[in-house]
Protein backbone atom coordinates (compact mmCIF):
# COMPACT_ATOMS: atom_id res chain seq x y z
CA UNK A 1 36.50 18.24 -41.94
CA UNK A 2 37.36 16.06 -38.94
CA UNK A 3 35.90 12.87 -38.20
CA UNK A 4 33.10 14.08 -35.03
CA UNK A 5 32.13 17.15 -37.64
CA UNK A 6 32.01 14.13 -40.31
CA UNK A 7 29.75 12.56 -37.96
CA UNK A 8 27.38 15.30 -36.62
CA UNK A 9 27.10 16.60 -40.78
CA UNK A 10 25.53 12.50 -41.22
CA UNK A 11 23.67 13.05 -38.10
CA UNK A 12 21.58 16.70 -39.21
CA UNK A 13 18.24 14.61 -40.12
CA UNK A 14 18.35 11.75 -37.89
CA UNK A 15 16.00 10.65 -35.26
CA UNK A 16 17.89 7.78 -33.65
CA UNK A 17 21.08 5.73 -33.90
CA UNK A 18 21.13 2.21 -34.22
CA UNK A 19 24.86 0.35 -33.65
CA UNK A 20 25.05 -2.87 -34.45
CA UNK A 21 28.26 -5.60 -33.69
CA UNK A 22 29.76 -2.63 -31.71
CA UNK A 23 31.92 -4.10 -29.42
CA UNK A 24 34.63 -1.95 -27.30
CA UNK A 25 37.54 -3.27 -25.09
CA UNK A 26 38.94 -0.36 -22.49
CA UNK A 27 39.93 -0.88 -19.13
CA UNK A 28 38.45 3.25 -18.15
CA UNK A 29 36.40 4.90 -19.93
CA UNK A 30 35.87 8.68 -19.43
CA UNK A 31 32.51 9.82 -21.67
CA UNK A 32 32.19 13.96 -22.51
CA UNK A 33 29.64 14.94 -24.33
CA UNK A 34 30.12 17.90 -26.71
CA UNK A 35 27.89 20.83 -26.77
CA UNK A 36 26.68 19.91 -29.90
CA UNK A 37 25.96 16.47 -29.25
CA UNK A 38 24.09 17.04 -26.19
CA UNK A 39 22.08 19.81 -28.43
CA UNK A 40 21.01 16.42 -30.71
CA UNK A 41 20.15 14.64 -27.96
CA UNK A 42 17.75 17.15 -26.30
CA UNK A 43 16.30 17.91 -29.62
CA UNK A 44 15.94 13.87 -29.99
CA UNK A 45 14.10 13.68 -26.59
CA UNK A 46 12.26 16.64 -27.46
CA UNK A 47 10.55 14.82 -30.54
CA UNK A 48 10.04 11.70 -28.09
CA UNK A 49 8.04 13.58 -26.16
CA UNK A 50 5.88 15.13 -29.21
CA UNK A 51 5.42 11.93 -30.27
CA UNK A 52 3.93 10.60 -27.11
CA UNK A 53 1.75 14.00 -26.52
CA UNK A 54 0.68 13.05 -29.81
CA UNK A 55 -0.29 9.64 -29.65
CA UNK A 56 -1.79 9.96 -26.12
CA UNK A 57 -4.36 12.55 -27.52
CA UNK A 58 -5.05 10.20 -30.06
CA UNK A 59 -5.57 7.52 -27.78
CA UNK A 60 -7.83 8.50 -24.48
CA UNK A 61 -7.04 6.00 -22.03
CA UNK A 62 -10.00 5.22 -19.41
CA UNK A 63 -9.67 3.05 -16.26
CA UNK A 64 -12.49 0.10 -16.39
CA UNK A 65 -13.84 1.68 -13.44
CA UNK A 66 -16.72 -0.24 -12.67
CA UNK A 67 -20.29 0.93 -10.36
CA UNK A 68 -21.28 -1.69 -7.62
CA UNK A 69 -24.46 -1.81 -6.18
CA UNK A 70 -23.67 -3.54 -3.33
CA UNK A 71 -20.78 -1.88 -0.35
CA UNK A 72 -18.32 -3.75 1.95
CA UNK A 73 -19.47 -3.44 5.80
CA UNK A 74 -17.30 -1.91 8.32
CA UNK A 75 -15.85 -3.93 11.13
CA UNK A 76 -14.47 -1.91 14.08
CA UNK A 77 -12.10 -3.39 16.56
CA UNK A 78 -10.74 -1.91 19.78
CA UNK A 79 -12.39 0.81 22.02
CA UNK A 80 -12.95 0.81 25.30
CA UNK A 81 -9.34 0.92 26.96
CA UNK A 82 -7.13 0.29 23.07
CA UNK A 83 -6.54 1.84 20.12
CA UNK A 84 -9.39 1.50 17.54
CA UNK A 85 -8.46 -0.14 14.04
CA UNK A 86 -11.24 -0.70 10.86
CA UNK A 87 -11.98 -3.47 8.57
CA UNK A 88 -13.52 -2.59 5.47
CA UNK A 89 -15.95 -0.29 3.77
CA UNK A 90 -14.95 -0.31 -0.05
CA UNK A 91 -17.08 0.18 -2.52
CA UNK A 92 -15.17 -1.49 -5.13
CA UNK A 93 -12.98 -4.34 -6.35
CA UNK A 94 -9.73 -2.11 -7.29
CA UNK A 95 -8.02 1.13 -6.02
CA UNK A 96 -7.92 2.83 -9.27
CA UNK A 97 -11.99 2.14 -9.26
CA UNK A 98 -11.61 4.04 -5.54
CA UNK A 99 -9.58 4.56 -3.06
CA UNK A 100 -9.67 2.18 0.06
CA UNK A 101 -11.76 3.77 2.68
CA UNK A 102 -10.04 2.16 5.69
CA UNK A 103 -6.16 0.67 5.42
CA UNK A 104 -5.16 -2.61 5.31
CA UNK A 105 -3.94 -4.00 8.77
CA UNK A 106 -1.56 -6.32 9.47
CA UNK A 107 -1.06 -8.09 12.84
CA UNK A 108 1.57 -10.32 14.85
CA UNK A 109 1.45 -13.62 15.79
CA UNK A 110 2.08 -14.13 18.97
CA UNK A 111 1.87 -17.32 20.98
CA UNK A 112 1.22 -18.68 24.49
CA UNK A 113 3.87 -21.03 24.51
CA UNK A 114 7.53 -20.84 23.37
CA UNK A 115 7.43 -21.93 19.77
CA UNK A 116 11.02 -23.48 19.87
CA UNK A 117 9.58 -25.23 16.45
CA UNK A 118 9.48 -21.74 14.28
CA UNK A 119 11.86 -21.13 11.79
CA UNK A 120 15.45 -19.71 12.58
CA UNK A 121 14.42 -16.47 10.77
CA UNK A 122 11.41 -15.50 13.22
CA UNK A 123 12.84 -16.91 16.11
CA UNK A 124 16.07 -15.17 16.44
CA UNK A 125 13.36 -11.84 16.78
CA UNK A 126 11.79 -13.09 19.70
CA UNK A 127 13.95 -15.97 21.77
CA UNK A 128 14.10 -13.38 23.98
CA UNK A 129 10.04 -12.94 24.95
CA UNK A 130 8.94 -16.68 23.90
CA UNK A 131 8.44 -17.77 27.69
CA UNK A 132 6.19 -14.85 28.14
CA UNK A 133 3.34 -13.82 25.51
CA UNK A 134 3.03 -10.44 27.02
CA UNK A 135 6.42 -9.42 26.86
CA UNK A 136 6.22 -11.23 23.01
CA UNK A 137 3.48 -8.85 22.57
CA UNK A 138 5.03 -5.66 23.98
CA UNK A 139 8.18 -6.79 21.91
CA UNK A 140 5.86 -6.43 18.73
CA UNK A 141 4.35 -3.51 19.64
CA UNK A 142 7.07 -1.18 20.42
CA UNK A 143 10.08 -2.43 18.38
CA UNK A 144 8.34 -3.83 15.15
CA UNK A 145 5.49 -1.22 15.21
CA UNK A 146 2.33 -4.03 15.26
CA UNK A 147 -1.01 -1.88 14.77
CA UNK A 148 -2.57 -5.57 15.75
CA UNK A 149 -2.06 -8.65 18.21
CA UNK A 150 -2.67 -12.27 17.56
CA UNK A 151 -2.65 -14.41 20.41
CA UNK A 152 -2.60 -18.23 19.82
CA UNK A 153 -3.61 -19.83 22.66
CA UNK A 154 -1.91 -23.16 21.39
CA UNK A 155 -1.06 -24.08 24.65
CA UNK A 156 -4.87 -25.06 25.53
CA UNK A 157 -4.82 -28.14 22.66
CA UNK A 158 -4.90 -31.67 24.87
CA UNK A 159 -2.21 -32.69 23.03
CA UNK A 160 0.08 -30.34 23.05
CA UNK A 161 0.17 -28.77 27.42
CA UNK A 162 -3.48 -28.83 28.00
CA UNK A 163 -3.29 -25.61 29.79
CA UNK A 164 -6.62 -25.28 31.49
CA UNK A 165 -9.25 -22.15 30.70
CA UNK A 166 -7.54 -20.57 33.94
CA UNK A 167 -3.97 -20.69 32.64
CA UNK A 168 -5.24 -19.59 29.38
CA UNK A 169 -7.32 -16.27 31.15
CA UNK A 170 -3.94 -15.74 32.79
CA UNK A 171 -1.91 -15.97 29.21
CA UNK A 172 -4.74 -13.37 28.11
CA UNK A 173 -4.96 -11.06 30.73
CA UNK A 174 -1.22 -10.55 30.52
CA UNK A 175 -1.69 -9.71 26.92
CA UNK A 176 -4.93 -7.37 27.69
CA UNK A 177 -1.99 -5.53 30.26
CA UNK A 178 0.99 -5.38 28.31
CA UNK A 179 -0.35 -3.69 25.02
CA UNK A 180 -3.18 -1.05 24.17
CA UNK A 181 -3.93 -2.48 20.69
CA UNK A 182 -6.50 -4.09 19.38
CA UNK A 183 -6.48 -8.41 19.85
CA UNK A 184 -7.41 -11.60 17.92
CA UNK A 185 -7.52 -14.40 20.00
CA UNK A 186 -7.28 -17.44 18.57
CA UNK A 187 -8.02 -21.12 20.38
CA UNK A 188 -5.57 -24.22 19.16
CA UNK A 189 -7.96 -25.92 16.97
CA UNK A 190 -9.19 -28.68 19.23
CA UNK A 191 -12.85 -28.43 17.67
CA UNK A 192 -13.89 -29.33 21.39
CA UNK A 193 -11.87 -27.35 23.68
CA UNK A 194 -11.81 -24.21 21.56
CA UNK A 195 -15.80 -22.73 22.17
CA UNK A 196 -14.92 -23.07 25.81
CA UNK A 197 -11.50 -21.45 25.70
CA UNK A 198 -13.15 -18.42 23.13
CA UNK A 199 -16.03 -18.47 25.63
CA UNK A 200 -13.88 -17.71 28.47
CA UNK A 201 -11.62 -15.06 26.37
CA UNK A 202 -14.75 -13.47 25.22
CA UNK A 203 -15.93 -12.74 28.98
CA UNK A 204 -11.69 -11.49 30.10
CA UNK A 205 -11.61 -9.60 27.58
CA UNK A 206 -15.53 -7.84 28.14
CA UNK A 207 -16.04 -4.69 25.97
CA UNK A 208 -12.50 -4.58 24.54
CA UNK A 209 -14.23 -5.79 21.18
CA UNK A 210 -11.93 -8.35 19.87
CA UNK A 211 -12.04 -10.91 17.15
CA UNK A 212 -12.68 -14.12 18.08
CA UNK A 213 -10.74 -16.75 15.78
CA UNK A 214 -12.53 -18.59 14.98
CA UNK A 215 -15.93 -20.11 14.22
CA UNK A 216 -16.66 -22.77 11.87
CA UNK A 217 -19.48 -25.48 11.15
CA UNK A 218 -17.29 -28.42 12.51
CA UNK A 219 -17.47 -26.93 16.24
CA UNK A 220 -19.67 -25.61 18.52
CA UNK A 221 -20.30 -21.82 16.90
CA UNK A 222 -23.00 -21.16 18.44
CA UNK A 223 -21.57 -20.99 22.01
CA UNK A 224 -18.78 -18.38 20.16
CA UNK A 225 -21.42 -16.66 18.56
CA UNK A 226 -23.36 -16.04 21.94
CA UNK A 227 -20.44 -15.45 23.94
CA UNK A 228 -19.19 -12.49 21.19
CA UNK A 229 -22.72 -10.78 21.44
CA UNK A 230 -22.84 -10.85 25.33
CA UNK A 231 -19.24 -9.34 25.37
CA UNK A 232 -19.55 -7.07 22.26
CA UNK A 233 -16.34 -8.95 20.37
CA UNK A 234 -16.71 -9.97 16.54
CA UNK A 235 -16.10 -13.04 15.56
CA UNK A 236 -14.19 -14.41 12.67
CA UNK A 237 -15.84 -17.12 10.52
CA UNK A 238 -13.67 -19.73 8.62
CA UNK A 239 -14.53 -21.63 5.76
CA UNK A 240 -12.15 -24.01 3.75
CA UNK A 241 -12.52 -22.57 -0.18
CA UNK A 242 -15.43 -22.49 -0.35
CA UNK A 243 -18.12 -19.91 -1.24
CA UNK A 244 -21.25 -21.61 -0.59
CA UNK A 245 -19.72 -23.33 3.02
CA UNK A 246 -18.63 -19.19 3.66
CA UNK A 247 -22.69 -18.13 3.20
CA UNK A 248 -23.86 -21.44 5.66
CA UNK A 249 -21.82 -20.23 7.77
CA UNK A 250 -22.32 -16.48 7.70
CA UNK A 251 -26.09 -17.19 8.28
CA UNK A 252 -25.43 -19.62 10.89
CA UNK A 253 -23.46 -16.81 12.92
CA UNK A 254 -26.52 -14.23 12.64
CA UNK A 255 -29.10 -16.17 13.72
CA UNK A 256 -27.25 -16.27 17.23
CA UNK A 257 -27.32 -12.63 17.08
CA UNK A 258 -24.17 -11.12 15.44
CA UNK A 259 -24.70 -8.01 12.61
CA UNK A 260 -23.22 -8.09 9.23
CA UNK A 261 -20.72 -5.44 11.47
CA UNK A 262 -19.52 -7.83 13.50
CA UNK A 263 -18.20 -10.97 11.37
CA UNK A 264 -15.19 -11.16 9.24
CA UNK A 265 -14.49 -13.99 6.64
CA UNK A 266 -11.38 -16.57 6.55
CA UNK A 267 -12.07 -18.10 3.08
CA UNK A 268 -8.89 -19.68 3.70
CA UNK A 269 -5.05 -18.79 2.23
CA UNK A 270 -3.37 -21.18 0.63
CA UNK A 271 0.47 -20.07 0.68
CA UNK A 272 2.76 -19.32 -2.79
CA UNK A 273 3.34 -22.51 -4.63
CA UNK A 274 1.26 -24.52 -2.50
CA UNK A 275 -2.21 -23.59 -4.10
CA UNK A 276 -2.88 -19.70 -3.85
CA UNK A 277 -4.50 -20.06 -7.24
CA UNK A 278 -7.72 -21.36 -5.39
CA UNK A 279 -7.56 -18.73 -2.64
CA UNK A 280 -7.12 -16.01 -5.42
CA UNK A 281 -10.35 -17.62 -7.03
CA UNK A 282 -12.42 -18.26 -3.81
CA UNK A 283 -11.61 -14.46 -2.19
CA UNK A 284 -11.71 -12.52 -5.41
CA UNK A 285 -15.42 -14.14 -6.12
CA UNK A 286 -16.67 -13.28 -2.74
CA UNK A 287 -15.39 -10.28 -3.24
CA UNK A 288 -17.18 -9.61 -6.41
CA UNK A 289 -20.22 -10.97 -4.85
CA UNK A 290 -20.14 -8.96 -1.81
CA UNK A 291 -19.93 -5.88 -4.44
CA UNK A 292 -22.80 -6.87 -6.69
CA UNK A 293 -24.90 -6.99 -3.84
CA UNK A 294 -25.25 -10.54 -2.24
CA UNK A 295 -25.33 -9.13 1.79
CA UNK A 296 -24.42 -12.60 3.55
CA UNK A 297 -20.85 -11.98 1.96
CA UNK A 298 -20.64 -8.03 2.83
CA UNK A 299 -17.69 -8.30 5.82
CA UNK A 300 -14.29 -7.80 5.64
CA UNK A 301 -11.91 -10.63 4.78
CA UNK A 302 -8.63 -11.73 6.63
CA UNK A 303 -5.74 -13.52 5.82
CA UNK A 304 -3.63 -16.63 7.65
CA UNK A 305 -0.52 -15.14 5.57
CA UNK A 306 1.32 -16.53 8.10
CA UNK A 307 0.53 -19.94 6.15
CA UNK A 308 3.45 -19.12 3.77
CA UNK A 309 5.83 -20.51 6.19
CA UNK A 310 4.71 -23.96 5.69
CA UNK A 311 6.30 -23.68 2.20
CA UNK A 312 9.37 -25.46 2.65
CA UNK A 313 10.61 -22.80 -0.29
CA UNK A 314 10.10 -20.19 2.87
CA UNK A 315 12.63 -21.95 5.07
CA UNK A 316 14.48 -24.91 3.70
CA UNK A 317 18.63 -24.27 3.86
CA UNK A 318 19.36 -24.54 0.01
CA UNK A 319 22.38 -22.79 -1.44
CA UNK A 320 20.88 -22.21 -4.92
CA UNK A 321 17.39 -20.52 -3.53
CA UNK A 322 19.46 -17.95 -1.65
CA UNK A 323 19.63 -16.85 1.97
CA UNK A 324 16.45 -17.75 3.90
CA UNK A 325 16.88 -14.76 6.37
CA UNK A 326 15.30 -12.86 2.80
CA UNK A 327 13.80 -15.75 1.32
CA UNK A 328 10.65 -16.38 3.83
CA UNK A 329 10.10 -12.50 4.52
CA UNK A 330 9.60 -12.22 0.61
CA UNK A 331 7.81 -15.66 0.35
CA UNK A 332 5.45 -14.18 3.24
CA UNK A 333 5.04 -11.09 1.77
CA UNK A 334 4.16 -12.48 -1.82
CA UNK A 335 1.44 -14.31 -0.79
CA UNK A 336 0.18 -11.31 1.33
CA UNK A 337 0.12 -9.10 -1.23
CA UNK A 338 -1.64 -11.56 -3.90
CA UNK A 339 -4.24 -11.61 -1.07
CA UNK A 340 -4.37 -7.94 -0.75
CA UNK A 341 -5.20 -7.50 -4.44
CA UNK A 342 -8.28 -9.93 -4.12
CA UNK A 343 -9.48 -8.15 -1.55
CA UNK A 344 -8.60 -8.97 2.07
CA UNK A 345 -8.46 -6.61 4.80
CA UNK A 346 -6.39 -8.24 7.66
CA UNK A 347 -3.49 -10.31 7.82
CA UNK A 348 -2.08 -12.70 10.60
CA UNK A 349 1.85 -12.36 9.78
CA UNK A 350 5.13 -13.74 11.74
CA UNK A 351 8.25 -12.10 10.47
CA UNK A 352 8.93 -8.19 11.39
CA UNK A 353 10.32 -7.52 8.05
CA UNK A 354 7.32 -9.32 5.92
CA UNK A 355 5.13 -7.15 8.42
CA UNK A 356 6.57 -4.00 7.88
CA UNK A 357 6.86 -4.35 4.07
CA UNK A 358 3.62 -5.48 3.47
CA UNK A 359 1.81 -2.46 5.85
CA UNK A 360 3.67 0.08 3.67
CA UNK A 361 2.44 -1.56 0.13
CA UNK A 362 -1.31 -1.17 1.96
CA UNK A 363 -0.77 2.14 3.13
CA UNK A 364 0.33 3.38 -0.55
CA UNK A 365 -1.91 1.60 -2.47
CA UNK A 366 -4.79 3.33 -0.17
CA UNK A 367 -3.78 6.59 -1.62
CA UNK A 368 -5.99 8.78 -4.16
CA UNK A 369 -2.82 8.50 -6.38
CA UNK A 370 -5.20 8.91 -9.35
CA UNK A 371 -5.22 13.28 -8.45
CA UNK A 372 -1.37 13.04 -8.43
CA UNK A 373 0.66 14.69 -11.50
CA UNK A 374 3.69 12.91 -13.16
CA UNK A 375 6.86 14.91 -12.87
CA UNK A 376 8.21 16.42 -16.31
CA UNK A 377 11.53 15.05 -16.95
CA UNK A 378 11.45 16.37 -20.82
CA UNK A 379 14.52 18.84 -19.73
CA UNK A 380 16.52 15.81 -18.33
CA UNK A 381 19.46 16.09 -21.27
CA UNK A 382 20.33 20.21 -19.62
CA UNK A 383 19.97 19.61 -16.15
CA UNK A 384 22.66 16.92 -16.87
């Protein structure tokens, strides 16, 4: 008897093969499996998957699907002369508990001013456009595929060009031309100069329902407020991480006339390594809240992801973190996607990759994958 019949004989009531101290020196190695062998094997993966038939049966697994009494309100941006996006509408916490009625959006940053200041790995996608933010728009619309614009009207901040509310209708009007999707406009976070610059955006852009960014108890909300109902915008209402300074705030906003339909919530995102632990806390409880029925937390929540760039992990030249043209898309799209799993329904992004990464992970995780059959692979072993 030769040594492989030797072997196979030894092998007739086995299960598995253990080798142990096997150690094996070759420069090629060229593998062929005998008939007989691969006959063992199938019958080995065979009895695998017995075994697991077996023990699932046994064991009925059941999602912790959970019933809410309370339901997410839908925020609608767009209309009139754009494309039409929605914020919102679940019903629960997780997809498995059920699907995501209306996809997660992500939209581009875009600025009024060249931001010579960004780092190299967004720049070098839009030197090109900086001295314009409606060709930066269009840029992000056509070639990176934006469902959503940002525009930062930074330049309006005393300290930084002072652009007065006529330069700053210009910067927006351009925008309003140059791409049919839905806006955010955002002031520069002078507390004093920004309810006159979203006042004056509200009334350019009339009926185009955009989202105001943003209110808060430290300015002058109210004028915001009004200006979104008399222009039919929503408005987006920022609290610092904090639940209780997120409700204030929330009532605030509707007793100058805006619907649970038109607000959405920045709790605030505090960037990978640099405190996302108390964002996860802050937006998974108003989350849950908003679920179990608490209606002054029922909007939609959105995300500064773009905050991950302040990580100096996200940017910082350092041989032993690796390359930062991958490093700060991932760091960026970390932090998004801890955010989407607490909740949040928007994100405010920079880099095209992080952008188009993160809108795929939303789009799949929106799916009724729960209805979708695993492929048999128990005849693996013949078609190889």
């Amino acid at each position: 008897m030769d040594t492989m019949s030797q072997i196979l004989k030894l092998l007739e009531k086995t299960d598995s093969i253990e080798i142990n101290e096997f150690r094996m020196d070759v420069d090629e190695l060229e593998l062929t499996i005998m008939p007989t062998l691969q006959n063992f094997v199938q019958k080995v993966v065979e009895k695998q998957v017995e075994a697991k038939k077996e023990f699932e049966s046994q064991i009925e697994f059941k999602y912790p699907v959970k019933d809410y009494a309370g339901k997410v309100n839908e925020v609608k941006l767009g209309g009139k002369n754009r494309k039409t996006v929605k914020l919102g509408g679940q019903t629960s916490l997780y997809r498995f508990e059920e699907p995501q009625p209306n996809a997660p959006t992500v939209t581009f940053d875009v600025f009024d001013i060249p931001m010579n200041g960004l780092p190299r790995p967004i720049k070098e996608n839009f030197e090109d456009v900086m001295h314009s933010p409606g060709e930066w728009a269009e840029k992000a619309v056509k070639e990176f595929g934006a469902d959503m614009i940002t525009l930062h009207l930074i330049g309006t901040d005393p300290k930084v060009k002072d652009k007065s509310l006529k330069d700053a209708a210009k910067d927006l009007e351009e925008v309003l031309q140059a791409v049919k999707v839905p806006l955010v406009i955002g002031g520069s976070g002078n507390p004093k100069k920004d309810p006159l610059v979203l006042e004056m955006a509200a009334e350019v852009a009339d009926g185009e329902r955009c989202l105001l960014a943003s209110a808060n108890l430290d300015l002058d909300y109210q004028k915001i407020a009004q200006a979104a109902v008399k222009h039919d915008h929503a408005v987006l209402s920022w609290a610092i991480s904090d639940v209780n300074m997120q409700k204030v705030l929330n009532k605030a906003l509707m007793k100058e006339g805006l619907t649970a339909n038109d607000i959405v919530m920045d709790p605030t995102t505090c960037a990978l390594g640099y405190g996302i632990e108390f964002s996860i806390d802050v937006m998974t409880r108003t989350r849950l809240s908003a679920l179990k029925g608490e209606e002054i937390l029922q909007m939609p929540m959105s995300s500064g992801t773009t905050n991950a760039w302040g990580s100096r992990e996200a940017w910082m030249k350092k041989d032993e973190w690796g390359p930062t043209k991958y490093r700060g898309p991932i760091w960026e799209v970390v932090t998004g996607i801890t955010m989407m799993l607490c909740g949040v329904d928007i994100f405010m992004m920079l880099h095209p990759l992080s952008v188009k990464t993160l809108k795929e992970i939303g789009t799949t995780l929106t799916y009724e994958y729960k209805s979708k059959e695993s492929q048999d692979i128990s005849d693996w072993i013949n078609k190889f």
